[in-house]
Protein backbone atom coordinates (compact mmCIF):
# COMPACT_ATOMS: atom_id res chain seq x y z
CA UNK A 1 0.00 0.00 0.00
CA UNK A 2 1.42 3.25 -0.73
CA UNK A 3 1.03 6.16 1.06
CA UNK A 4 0.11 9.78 -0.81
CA UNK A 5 1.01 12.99 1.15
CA UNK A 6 -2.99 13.34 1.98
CA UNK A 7 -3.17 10.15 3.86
CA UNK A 8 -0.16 11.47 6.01
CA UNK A 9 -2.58 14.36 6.56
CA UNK A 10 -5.24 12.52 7.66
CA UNK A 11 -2.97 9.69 9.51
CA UNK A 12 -0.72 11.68 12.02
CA UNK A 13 0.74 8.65 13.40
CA UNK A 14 1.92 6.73 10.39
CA UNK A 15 5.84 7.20 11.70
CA UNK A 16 7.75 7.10 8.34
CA UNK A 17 5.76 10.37 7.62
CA UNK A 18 5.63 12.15 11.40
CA UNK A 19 8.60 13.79 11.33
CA UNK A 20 7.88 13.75 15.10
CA UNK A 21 7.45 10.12 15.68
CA UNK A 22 10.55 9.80 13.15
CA UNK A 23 12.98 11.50 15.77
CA UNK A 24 11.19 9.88 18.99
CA UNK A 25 12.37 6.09 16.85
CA UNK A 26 15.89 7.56 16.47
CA UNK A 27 16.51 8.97 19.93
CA UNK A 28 14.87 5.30 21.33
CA UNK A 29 17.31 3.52 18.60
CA UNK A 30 20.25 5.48 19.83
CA UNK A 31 19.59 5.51 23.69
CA UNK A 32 19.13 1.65 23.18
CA UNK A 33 22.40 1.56 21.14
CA UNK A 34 24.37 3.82 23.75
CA UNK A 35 22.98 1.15 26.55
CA UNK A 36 24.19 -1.95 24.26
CA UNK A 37 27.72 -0.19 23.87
CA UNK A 38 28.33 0.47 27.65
CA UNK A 39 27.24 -3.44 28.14
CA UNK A 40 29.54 -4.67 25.72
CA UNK A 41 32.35 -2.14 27.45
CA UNK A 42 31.47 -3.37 30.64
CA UNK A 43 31.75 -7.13 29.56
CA UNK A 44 35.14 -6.56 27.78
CA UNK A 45 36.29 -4.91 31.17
CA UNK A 46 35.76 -8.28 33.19
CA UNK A 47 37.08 -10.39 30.40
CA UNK A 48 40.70 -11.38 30.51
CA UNK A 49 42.95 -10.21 28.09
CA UNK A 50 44.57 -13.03 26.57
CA UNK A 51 41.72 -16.10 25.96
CA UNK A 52 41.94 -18.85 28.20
CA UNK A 53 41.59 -22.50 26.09
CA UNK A 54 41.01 -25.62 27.85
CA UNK A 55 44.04 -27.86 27.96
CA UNK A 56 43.86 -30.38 25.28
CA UNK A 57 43.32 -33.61 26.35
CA UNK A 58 46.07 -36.42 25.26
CA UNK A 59 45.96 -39.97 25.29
CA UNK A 60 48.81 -41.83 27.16
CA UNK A 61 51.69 -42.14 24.91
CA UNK A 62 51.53 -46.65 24.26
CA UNK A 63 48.04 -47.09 25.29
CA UNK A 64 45.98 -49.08 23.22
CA UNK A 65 42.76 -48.06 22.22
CA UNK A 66 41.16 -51.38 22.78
């Protein structure tokens, strides 16, 4: 369905066309990005630096497999 500029008239709240509505989405999408980012900083803060593997694990040197 495509919208003509007198159904935005008569629809206020269609939010592609309320330049009102359009800046309330962005500030929501960028408060909501801002709170992602200082998550991810906080995570990488209590992660240590170099990654820690599990040891591999090694079979007996002449053990048979049977």
């Amino acid at each position: 369905m495509v919208f003509q500029s007198s159904d935005a008239e008569e629809h206020p709240m269609i939010p592609f066309t309320n330049p009102e509505i359009q800046l309330e989405l962005v500030h929501a999408q960028a408060a909501e990005l801002v709170r992602e980012a200082d998550d991810y900083r906080r995570a990488k803060a209590l992660r240590p630096k170099e990654p820690r593997h599990w040891p591999r694990l090694r079979r007996a040197a002449k053990q048979s497999i049977a």
